[in-house]
N, C-alpha and C. Protein backbone atom coordinates (compact mmCIF):
# COMPACT_ATOMS: atom_id res chain seq x y z
N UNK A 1 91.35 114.85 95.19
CA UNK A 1 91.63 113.79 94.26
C UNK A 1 92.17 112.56 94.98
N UNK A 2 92.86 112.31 96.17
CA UNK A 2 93.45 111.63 96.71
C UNK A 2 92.64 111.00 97.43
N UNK A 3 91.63 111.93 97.72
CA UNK A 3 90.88 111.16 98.46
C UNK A 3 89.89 110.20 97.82
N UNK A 4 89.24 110.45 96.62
CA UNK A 4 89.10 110.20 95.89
C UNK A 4 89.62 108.70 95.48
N UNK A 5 90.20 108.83 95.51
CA UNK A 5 91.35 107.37 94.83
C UNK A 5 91.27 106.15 95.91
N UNK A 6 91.90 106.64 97.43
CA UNK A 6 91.73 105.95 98.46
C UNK A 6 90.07 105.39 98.96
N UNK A 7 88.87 106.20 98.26
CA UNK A 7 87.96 105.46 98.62
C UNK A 7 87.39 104.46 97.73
N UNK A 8 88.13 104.94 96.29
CA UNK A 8 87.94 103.95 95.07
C UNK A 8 88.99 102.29 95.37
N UNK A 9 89.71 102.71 96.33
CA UNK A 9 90.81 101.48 96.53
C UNK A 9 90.00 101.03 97.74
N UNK A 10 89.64 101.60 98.68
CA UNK A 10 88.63 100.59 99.81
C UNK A 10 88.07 99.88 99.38
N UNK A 11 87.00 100.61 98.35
CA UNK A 11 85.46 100.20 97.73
C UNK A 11 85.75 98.65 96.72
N UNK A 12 86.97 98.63 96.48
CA UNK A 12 87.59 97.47 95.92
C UNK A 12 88.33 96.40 96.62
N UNK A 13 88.74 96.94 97.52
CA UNK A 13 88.92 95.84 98.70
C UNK A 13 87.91 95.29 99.63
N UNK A 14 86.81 96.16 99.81
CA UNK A 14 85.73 95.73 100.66
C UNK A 14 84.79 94.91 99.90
N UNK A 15 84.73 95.08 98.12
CA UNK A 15 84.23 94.17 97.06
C UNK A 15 84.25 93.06 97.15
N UNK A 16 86.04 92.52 96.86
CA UNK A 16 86.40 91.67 96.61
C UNK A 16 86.42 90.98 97.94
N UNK A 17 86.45 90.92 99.33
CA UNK A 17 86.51 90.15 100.16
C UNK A 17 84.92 89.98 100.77
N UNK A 18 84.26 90.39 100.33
CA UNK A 18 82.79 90.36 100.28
C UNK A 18 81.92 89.49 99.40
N UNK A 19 82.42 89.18 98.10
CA UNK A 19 81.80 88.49 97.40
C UNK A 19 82.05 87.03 97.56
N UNK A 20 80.27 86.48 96.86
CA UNK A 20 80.31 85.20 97.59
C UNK A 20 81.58 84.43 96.85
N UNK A 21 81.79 83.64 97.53
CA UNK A 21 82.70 82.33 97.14
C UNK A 21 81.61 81.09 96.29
N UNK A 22 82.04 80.48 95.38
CA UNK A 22 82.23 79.82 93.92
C UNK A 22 82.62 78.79 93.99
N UNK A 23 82.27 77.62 94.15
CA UNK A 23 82.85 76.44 93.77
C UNK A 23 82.53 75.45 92.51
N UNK A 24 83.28 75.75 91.90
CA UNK A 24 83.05 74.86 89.97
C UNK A 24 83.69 73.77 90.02
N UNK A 25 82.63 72.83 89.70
CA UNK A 25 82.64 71.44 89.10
C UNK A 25 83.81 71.09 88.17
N UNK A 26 84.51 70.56 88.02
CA UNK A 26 86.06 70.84 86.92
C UNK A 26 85.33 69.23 86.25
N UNK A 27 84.65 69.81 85.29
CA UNK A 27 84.59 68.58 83.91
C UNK A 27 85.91 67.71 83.92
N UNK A 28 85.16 66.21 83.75
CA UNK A 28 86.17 65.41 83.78
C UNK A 28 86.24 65.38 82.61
N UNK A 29 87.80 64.84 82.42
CA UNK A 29 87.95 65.19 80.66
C UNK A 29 87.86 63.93 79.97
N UNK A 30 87.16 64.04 78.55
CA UNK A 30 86.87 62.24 77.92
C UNK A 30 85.50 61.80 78.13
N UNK A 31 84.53 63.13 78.87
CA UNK A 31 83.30 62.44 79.09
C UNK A 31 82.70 63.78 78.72
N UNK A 32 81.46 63.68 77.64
CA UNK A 32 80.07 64.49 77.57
C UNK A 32 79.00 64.05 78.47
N UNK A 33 78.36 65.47 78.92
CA UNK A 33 76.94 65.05 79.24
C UNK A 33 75.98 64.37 78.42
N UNK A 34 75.37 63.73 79.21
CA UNK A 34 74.59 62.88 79.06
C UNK A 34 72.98 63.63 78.79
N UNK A 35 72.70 64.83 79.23
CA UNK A 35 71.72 65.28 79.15
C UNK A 35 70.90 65.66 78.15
N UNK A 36 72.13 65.92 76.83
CA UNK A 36 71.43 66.54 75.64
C UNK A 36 72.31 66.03 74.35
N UNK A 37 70.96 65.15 73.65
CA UNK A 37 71.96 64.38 72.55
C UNK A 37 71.16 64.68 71.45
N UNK A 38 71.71 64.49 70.31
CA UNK A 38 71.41 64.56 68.85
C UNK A 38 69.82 63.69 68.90
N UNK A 39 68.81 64.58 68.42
CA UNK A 39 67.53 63.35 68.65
C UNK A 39 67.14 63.49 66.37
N UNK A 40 66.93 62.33 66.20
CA UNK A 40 66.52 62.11 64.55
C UNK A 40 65.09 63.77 64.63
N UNK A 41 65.66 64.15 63.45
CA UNK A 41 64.09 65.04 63.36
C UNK A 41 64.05 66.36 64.21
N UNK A 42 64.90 66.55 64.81
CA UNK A 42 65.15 67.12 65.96
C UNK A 42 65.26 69.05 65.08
N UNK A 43 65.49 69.81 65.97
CA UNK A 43 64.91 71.31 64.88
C UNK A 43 66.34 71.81 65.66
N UNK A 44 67.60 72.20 64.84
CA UNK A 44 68.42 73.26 65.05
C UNK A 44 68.36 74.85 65.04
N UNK A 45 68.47 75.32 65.95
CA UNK A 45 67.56 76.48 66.59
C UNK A 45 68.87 77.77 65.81
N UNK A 46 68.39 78.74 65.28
CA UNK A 46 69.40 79.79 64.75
C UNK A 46 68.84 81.07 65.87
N UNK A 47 69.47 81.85 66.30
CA UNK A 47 69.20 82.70 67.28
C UNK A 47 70.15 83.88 66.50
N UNK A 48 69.48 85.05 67.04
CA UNK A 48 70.45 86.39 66.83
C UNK A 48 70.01 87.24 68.05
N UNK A 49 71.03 87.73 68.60
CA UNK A 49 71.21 88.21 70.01
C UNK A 49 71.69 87.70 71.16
N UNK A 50 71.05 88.41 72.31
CA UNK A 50 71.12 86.93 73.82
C UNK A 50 70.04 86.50 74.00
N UNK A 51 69.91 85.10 73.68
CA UNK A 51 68.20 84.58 74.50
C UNK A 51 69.06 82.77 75.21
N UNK A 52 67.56 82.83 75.71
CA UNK A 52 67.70 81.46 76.24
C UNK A 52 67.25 80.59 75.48
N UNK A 53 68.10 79.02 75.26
CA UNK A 53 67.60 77.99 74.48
C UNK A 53 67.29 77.23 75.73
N UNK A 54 65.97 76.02 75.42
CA UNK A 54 65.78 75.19 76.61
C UNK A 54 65.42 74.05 75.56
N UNK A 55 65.96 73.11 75.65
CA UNK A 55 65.69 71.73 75.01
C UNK A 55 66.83 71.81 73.81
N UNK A 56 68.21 71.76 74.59
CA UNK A 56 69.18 71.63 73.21
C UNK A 56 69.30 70.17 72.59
N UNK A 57 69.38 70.54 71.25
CA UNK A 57 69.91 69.63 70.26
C UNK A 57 71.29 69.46 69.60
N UNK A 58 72.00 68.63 70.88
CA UNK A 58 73.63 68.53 70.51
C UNK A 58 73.88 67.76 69.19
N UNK A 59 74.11 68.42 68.32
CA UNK A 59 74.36 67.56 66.99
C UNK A 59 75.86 67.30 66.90
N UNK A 60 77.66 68.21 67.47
CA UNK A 60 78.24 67.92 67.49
C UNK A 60 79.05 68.38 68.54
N UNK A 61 79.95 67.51 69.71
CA UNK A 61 80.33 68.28 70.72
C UNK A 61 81.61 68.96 70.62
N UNK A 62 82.91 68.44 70.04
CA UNK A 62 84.36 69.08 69.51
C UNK A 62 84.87 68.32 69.96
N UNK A 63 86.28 68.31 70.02
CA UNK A 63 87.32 67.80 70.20
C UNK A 63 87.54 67.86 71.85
N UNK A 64 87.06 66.75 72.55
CA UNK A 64 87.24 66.38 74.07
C UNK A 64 88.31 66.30 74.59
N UNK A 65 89.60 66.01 74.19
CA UNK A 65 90.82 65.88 74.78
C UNK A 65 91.53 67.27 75.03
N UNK A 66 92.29 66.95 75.89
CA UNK A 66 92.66 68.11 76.83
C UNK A 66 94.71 68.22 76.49
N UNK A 67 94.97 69.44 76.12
CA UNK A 67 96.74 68.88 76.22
C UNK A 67 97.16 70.44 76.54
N UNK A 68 98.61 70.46 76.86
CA UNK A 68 98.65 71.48 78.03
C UNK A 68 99.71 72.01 76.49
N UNK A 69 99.76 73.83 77.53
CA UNK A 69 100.16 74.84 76.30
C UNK A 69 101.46 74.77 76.45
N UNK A 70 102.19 74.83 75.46
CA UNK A 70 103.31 75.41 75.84
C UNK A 70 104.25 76.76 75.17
N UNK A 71 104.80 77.53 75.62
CA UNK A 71 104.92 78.70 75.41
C UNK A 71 106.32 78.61 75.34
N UNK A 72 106.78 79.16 74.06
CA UNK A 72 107.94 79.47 74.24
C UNK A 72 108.51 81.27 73.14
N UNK A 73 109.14 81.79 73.10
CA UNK A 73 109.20 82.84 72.86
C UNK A 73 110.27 83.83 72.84
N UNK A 74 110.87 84.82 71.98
CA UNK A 74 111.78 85.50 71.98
C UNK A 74 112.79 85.18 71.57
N UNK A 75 112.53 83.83 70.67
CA UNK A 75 113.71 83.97 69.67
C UNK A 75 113.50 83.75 68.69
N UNK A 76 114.22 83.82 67.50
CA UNK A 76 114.07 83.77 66.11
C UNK A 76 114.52 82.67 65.50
């Protein structure tokens, strides 16, 4: 069993320092893409499941502004 465990704890260290590295774009905040906008006439697509959409029709994007959390807790 021990041993067991110790090769489940390698197999997770040799994972994680193995996998590729990630570098994400950090959206500037206050700005939508430009790529996909509300077009007149345009067909809102209803999907059920996972598929791929290609040619979106942004009809509304949300609330763009950004404000930080704050947490507070444990008292009454």
């Amino acid at each position: 069993m021990w041993v067991q465990i110790a090769l489940f704890v390698a197999s997770l260290v040799i994972s994680y320092l193995t996998r590729p590295k990630t570098n994400y774009d950090k959206p500037k905040p206050g700005t939508v893409e430009t790529g996909a906008v509300a077009q007149a006439g345009g067909e809102i697509p209803v999907l059920f499941g996972t598929r791929d959409i290609t040619g979106q029709n942004i009809v509304w994007y949300g609330d763009i502004k950004t404000k930080a959390i704050k947490k507070s807790g444990g008292k009454k």
